[in-house]
Every structure is written in C-alpha cells, then in structure tokens.
C-alpha atoms as a PDB file:
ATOM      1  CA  UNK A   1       0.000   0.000   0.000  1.00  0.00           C
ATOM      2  CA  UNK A   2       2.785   2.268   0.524  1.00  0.00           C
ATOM      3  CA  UNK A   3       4.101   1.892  -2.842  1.00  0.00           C
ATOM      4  CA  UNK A   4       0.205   3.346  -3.879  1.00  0.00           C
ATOM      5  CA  UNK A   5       0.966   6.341  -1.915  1.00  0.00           C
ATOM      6  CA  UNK A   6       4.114   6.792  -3.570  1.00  0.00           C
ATOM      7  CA  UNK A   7       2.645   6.143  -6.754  1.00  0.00           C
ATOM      8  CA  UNK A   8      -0.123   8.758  -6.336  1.00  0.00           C
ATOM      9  CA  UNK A   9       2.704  11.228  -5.736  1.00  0.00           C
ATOM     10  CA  UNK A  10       4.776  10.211  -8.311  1.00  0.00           C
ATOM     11  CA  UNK A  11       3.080   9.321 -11.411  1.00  0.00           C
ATOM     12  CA  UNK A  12       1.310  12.908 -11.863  1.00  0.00           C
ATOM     13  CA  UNK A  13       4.837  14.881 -11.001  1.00  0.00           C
ATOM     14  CA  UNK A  14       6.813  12.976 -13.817  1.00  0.00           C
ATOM     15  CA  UNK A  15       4.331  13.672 -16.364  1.00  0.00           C
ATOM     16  CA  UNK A  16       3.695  17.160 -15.280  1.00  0.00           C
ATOM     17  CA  UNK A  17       7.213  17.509 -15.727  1.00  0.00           C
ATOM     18  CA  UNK A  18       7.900  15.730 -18.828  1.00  0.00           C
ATOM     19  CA  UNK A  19       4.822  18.057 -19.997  1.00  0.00           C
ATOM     20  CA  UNK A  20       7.645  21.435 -19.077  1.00  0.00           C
ATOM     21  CA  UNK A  21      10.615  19.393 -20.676  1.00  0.00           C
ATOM     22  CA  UNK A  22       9.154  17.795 -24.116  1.00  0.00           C
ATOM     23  CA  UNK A  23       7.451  20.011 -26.829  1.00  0.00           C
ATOM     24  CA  UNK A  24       5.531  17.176 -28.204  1.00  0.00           C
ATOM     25  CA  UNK A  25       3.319  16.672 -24.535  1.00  0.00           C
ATOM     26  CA  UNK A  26       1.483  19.855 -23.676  1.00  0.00           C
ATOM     27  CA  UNK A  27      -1.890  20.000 -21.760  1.00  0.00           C
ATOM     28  CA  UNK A  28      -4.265  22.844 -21.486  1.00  0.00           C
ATOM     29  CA  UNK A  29      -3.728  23.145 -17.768  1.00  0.00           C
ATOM     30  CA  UNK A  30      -2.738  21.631 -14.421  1.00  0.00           C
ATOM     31  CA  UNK A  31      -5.492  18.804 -13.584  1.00  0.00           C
ATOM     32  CA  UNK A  32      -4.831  17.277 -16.701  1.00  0.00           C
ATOM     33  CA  UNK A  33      -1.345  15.193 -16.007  1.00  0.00           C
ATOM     34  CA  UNK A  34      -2.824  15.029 -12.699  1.00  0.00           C
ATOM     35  CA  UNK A  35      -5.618  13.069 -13.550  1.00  0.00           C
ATOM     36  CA  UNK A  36      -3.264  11.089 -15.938  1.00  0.00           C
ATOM     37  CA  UNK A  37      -0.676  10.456 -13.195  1.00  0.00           C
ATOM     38  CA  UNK A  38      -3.547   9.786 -10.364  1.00  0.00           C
ATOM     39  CA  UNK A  39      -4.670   6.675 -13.400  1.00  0.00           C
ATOM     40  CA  UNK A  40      -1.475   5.736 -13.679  1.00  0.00           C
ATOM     41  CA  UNK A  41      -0.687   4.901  -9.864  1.00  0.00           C
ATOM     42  CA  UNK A  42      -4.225   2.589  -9.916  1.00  0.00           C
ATOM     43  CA  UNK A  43      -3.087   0.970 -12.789  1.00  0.00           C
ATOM     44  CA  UNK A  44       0.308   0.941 -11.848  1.00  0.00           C
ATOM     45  CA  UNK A  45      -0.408  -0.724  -8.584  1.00  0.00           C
ATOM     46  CA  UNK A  46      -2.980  -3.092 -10.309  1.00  0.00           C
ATOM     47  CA  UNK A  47      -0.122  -4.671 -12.213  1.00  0.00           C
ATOM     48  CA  UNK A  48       2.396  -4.825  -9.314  1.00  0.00           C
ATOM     49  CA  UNK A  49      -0.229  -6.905  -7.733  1.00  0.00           C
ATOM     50  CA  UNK A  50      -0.362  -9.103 -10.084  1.00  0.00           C
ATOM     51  CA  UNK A  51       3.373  -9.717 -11.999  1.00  0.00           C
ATOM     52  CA  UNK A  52       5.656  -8.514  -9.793  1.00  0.00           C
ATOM     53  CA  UNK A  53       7.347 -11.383  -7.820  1.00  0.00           C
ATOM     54  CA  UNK A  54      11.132 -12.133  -7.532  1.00  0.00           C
ATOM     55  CA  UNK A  55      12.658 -12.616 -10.929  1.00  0.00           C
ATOM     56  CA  UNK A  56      10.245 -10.847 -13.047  1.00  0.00           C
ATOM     57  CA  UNK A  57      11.748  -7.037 -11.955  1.00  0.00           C
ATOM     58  CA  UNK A  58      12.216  -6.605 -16.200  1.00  0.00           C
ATOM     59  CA  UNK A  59       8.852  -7.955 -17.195  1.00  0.00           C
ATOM     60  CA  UNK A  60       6.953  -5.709 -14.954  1.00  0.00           C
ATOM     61  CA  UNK A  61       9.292  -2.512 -15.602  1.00  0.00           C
ATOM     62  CA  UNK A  62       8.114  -3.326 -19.321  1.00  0.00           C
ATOM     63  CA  UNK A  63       4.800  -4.306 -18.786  1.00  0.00           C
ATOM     64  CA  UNK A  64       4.665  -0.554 -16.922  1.00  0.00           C
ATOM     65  CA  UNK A  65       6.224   0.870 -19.824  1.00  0.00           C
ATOM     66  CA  UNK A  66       3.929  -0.260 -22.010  1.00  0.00           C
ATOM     67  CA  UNK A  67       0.705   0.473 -19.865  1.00  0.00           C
ATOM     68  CA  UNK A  68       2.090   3.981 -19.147  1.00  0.00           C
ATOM     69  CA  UNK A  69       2.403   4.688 -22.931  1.00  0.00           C
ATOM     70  CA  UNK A  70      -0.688   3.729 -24.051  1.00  0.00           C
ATOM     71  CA  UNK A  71      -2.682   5.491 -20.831  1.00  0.00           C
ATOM     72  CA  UNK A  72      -0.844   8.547 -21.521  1.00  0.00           C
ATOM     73  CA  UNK A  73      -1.206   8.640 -25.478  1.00  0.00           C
ATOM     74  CA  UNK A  74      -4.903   7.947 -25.051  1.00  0.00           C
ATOM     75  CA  UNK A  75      -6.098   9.960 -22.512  1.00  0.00           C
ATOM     76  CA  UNK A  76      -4.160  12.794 -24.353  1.00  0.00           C
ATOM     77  CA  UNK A  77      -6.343  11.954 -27.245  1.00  0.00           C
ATOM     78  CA  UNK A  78      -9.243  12.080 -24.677  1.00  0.00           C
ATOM     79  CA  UNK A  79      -8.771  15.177 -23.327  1.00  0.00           C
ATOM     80  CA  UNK A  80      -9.899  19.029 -24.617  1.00  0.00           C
ATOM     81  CA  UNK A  81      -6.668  21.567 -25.729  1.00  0.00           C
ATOM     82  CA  UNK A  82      -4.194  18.337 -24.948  1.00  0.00           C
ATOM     83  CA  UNK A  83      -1.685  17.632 -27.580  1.00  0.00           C
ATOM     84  CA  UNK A  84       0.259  14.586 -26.511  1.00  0.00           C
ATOM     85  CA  UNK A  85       1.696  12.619 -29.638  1.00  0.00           C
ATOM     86  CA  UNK A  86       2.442   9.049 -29.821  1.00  0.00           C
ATOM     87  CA  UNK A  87       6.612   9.796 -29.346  1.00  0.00           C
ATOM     88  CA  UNK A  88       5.764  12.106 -26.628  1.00  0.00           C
ATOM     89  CA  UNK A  89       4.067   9.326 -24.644  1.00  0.00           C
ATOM     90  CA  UNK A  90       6.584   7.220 -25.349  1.00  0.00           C
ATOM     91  CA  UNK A  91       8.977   9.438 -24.035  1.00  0.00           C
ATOM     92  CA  UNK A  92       6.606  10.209 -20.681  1.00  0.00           C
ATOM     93  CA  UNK A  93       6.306   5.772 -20.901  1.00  0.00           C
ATOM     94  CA  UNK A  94      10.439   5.646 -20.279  1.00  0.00           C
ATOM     95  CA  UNK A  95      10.436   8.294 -17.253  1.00  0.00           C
ATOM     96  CA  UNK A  96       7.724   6.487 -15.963  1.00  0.00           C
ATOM     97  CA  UNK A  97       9.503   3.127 -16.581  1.00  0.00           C
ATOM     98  CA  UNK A  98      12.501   4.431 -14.892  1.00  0.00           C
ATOM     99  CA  UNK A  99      10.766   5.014 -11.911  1.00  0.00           C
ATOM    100  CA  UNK A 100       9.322   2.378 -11.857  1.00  0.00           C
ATOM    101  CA  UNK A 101      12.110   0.073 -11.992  1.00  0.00           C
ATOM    102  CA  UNK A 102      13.251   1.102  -9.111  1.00  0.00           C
ATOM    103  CA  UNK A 103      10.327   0.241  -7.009  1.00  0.00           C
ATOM    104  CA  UNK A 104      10.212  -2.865  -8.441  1.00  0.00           C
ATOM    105  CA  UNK A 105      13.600  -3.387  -7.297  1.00  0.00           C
ATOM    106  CA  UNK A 106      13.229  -1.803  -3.481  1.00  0.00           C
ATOM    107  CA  UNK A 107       9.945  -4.312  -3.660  1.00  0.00           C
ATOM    108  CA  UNK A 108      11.713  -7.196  -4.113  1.00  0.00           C
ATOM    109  CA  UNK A 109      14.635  -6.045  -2.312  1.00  0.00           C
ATOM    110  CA  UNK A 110      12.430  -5.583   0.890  1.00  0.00           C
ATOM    111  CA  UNK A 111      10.648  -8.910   0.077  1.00  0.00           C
ATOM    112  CA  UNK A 112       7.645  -7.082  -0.149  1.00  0.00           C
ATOM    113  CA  UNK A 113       5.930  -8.695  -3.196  1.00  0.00           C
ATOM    114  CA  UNK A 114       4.444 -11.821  -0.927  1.00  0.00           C
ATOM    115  CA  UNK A 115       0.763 -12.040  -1.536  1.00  0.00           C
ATOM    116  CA  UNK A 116      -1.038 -12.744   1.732  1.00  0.00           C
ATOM    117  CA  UNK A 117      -4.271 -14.644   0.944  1.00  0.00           C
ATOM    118  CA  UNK A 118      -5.638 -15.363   4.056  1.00  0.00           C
END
C-alpha cells in the first residue's frame, strides 16, 4: 500500500514535468497530467499486484512501460486543448519506466511482493 501512496505522488509529477521538458506533450492546464498520473498509480499498482514477484523485476518494468504509454497517449487523445503525440508518450512511458524500476527493485529487495491470501 505504501508503494500506492508513492505512486499517487509520483506518477502525476513525472508527467507534469515531462509536460515542461518535451514540446511534443502539452496540456491545457494543471489537472490534466494530474488526472493522468492519479490513473497511472491505480493501474500501476494493479499490475504490481499481479506480476511482480522475484525474478520478473524486467517484465513488470516493461509491462509498466507499455501500460504507461498507451494510458498517456490515449487519454491525451481524450482530453480538450491536450496535444500529446504518440513519441511524446513514449517518451513520458520511459520516465515512468525508470521510476518504476526502481520500485520494483526496493519491492523485491524488501521482500515485499508476498501475496497474503488469508
């Protein structure tokens, strides 16, 4: 749950700041990479949930890639005065990856990716 919390912090600061660095990602105001990164730390934590485990640190970092492209290319479509092209997702998708792999790795470092079904 922590790694949520992180996530909710996280996910809408990198793409609110890839949105100042890269000309090809521009929204029409503040709530928009918000809402994008707030999606992104559900979905994000969704999928740690369910692939992360000990030896799959690269599939998940890619599996996040991927998910964080395609979220951020179509909700850019999605929403009014955005203009987020498919290489500017991309681009947000790696920054996002990066993080990412390093929670994945602190996860398994910790040996915190033990499901408890009780």
């Amino acid at each position: 749950m922590t790694t949520f919390f992180m996530k909710v912090i996280m996910c809408p600061l990198i793409v609110a700041l890839s949105a100042f660095i890269l000309p090809n990602v521009n929204f029409a105001n503040m709530i928009q990479p918000i809402i994008i990164g707030l999606v992104l730390a559900v979905v994000g934590t969704m999928m740690e949930y369910l692939f992360l485990k000990e030896g799959t640190v690269w599939l998940s970092t890619f599996l996040d890639f991927v998910a964080a492209t395609v979220v951020v290319y179509i909700l850019g479509l999605w929403m009014e005065g955005a203009v987020v092209t498919f290489l500017g997702a991309l681009l947000v998708g790696i920054f996002l990856g990066i993080s990412e792999h390093f929670t994945h790795l602190f996860l398994v470092r910790a040996n915190k990716t033990q499901k408890s079904y009780q």
